[in-house]
C-alpha atoms as a PDB file:
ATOM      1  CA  UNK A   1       0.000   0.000   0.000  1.00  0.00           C
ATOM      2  CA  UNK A   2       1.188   3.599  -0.982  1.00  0.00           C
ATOM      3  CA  UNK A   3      -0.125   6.907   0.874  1.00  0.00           C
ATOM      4  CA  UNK A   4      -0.683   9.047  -2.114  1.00  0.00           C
ATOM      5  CA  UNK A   5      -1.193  13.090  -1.910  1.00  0.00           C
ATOM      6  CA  UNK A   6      -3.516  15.321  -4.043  1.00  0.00           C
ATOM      7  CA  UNK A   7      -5.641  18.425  -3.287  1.00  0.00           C
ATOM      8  CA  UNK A   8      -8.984  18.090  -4.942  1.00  0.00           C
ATOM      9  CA  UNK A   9     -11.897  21.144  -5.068  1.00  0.00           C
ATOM     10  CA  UNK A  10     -14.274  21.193  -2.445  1.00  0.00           C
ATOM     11  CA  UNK A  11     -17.381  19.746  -5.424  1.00  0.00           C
ATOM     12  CA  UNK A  12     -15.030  16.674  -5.844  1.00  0.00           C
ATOM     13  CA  UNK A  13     -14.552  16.288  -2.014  1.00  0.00           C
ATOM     14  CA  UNK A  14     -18.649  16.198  -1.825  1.00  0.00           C
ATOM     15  CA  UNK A  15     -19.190  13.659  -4.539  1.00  0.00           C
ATOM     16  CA  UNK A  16     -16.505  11.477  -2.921  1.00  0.00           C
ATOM     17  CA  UNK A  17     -18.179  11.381   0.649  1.00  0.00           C
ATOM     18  CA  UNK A  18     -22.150  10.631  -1.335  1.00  0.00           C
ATOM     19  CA  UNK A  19     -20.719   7.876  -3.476  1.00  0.00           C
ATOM     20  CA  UNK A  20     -18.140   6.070  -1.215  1.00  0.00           C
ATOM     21  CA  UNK A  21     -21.202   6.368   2.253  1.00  0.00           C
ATOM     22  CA  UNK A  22     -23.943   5.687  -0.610  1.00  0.00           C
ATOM     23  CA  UNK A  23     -22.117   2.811  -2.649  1.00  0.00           C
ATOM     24  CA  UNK A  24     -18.867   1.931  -0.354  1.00  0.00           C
ATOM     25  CA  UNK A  25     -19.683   1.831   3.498  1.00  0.00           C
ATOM     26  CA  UNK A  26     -17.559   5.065   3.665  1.00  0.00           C
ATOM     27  CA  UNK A  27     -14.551   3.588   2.065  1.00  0.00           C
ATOM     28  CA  UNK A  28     -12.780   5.959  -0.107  1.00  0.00           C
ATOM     29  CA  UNK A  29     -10.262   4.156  -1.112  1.00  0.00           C
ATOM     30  CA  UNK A  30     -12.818   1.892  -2.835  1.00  0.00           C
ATOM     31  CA  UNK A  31     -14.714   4.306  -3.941  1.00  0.00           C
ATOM     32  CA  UNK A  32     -11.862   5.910  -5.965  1.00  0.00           C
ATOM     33  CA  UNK A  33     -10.689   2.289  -7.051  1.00  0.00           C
ATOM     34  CA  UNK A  34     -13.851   1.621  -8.667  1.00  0.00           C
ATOM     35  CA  UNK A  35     -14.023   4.676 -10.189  1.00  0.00           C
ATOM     36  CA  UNK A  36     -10.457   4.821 -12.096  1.00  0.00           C
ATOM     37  CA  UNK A  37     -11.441   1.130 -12.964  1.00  0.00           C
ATOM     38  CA  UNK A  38     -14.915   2.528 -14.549  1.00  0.00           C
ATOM     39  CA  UNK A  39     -12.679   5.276 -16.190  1.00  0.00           C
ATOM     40  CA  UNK A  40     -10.248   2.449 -17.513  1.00  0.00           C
ATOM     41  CA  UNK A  41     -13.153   0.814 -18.962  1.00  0.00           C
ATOM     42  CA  UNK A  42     -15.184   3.298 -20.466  1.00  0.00           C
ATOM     43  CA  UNK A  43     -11.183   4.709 -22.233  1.00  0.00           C
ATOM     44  CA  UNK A  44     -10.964   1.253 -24.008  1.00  0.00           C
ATOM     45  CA  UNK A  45      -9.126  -0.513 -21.506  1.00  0.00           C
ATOM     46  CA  UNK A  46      -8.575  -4.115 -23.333  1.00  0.00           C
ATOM     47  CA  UNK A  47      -8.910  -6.726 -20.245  1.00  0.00           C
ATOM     48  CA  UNK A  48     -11.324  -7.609 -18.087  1.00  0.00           C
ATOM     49  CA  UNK A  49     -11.519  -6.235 -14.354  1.00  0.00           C
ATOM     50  CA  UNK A  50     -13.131  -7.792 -11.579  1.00  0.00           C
ATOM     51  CA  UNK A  51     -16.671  -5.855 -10.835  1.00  0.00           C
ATOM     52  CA  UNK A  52     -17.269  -8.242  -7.600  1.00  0.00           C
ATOM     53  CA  UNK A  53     -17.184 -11.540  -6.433  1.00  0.00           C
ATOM     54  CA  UNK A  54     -20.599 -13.994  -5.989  1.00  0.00           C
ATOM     55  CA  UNK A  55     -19.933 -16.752  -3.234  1.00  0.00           C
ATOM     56  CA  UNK A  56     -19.808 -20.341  -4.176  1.00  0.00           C
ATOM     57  CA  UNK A  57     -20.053 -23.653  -2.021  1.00  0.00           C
ATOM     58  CA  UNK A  58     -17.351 -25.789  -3.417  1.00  0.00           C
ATOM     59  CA  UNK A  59     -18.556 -28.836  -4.328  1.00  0.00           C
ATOM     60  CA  UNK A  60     -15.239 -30.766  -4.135  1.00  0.00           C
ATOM     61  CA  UNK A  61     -11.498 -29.917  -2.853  1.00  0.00           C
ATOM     62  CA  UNK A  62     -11.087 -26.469  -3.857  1.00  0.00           C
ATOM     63  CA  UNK A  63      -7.701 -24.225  -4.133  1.00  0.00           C
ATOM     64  CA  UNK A  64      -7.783 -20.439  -3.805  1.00  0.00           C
ATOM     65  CA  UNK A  65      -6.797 -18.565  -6.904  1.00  0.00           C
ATOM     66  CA  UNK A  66      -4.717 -15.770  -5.114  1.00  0.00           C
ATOM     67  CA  UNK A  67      -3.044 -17.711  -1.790  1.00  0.00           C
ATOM     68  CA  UNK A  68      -3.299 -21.603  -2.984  1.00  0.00           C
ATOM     69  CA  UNK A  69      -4.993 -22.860  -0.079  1.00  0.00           C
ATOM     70  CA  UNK A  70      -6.934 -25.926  -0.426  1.00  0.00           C
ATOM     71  CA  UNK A  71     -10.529 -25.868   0.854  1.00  0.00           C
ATOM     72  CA  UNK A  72     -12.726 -28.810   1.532  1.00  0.00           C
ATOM     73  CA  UNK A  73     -15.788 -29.671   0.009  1.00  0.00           C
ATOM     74  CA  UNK A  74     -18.610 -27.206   1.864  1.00  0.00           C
ATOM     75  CA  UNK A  75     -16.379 -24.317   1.771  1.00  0.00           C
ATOM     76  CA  UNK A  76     -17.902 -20.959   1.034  1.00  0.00           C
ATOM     77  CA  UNK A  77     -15.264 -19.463  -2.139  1.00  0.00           C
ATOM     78  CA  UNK A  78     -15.931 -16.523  -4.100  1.00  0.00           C
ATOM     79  CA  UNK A  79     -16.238 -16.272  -7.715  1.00  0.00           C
ATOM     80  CA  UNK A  80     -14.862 -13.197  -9.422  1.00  0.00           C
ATOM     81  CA  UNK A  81     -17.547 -11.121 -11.525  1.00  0.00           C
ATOM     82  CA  UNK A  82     -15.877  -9.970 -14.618  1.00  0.00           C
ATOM     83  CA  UNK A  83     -16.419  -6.646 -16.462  1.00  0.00           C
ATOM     84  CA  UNK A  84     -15.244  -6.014 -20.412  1.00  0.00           C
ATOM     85  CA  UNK A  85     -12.962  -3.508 -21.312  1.00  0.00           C
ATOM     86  CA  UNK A  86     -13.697  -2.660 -24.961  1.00  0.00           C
ATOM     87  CA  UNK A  87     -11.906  -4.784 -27.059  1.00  0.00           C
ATOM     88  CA  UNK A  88     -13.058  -6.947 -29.631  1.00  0.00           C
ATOM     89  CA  UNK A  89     -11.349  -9.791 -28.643  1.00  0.00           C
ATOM     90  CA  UNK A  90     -11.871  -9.635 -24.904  1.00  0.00           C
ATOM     91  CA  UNK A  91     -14.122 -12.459 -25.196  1.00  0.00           C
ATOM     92  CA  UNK A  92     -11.197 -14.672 -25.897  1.00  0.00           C
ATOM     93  CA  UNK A  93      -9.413 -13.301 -23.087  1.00  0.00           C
ATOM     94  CA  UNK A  94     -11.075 -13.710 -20.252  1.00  0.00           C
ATOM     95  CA  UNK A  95      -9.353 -16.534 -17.896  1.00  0.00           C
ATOM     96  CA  UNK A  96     -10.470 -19.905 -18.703  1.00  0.00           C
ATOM     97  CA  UNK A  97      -9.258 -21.614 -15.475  1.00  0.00           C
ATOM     98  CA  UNK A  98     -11.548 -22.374 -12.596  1.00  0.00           C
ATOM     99  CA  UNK A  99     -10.944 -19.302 -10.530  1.00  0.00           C
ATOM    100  CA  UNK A 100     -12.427 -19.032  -6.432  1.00  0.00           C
ATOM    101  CA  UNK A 101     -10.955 -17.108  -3.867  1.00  0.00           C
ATOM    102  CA  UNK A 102     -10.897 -17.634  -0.169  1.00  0.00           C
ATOM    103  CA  UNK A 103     -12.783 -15.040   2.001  1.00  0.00           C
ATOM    104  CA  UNK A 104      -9.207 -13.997   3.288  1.00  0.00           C
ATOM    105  CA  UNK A 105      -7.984 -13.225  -0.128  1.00  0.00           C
ATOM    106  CA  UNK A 106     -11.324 -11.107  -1.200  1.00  0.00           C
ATOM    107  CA  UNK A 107     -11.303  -9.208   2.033  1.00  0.00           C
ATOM    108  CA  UNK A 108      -7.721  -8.446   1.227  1.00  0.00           C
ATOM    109  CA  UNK A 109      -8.627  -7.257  -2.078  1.00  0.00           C
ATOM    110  CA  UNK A 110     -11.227  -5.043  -0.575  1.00  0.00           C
ATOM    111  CA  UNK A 111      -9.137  -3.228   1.801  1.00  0.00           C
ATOM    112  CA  UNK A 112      -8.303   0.113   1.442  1.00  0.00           C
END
């Protein structure tokens, strides 16, 4: 994690505070996340981002994408929810392995 510094106007400030208590339980670190990887998007960015995750019971031994932990069968995993940038062959790009993350991982992705 970085600490970065910038002064933004007093508008900016407001919509910051709405969207990230409206959207991101106050969180404006993931408010401005989400945003630069809406911007990325909408400029023709080429991959696919991660929009979310939707929880899956794993219905046999189970390893986490992002740590490699095996789960057992029963284990609640998460399921990444994929967004396309705008390329014409995104399609074709988007991962083809089996992908689940532990609850660890996700909440680790979700920090500020």
């Amino acid at each position: 994690m970085k600490r970065v510094n910038f002064t933004l106007d007093e508008a900016t400030i407001a919509l910051l505070d709405e969207i990230a208590e409206r959207y991101y339980h106050s969180n404006k670190s993931l408010t401005v996340r989400a945003a630069l990887e809406s911007l990325a998007t909408h400029l023709g960015h080429n991959g696919w981002i991660i929009a979310g995750f939707t929880p899956v019971v794993a219905e046999s031994e189970a390893e986490c994408h992002s740590c490699h932990h095996t789960y057992p069968p029963g284990t609640t995993l998460y399921r990444p929810v994929f967004t396309r940038g705008r390329a014409q062959n995104a399609l074709q790009e988007i991962p083809k392995e089996v992908w689940l993350e532990c609850g660890e991982c996700v909440s680790e992705d979700l920090r500020p």
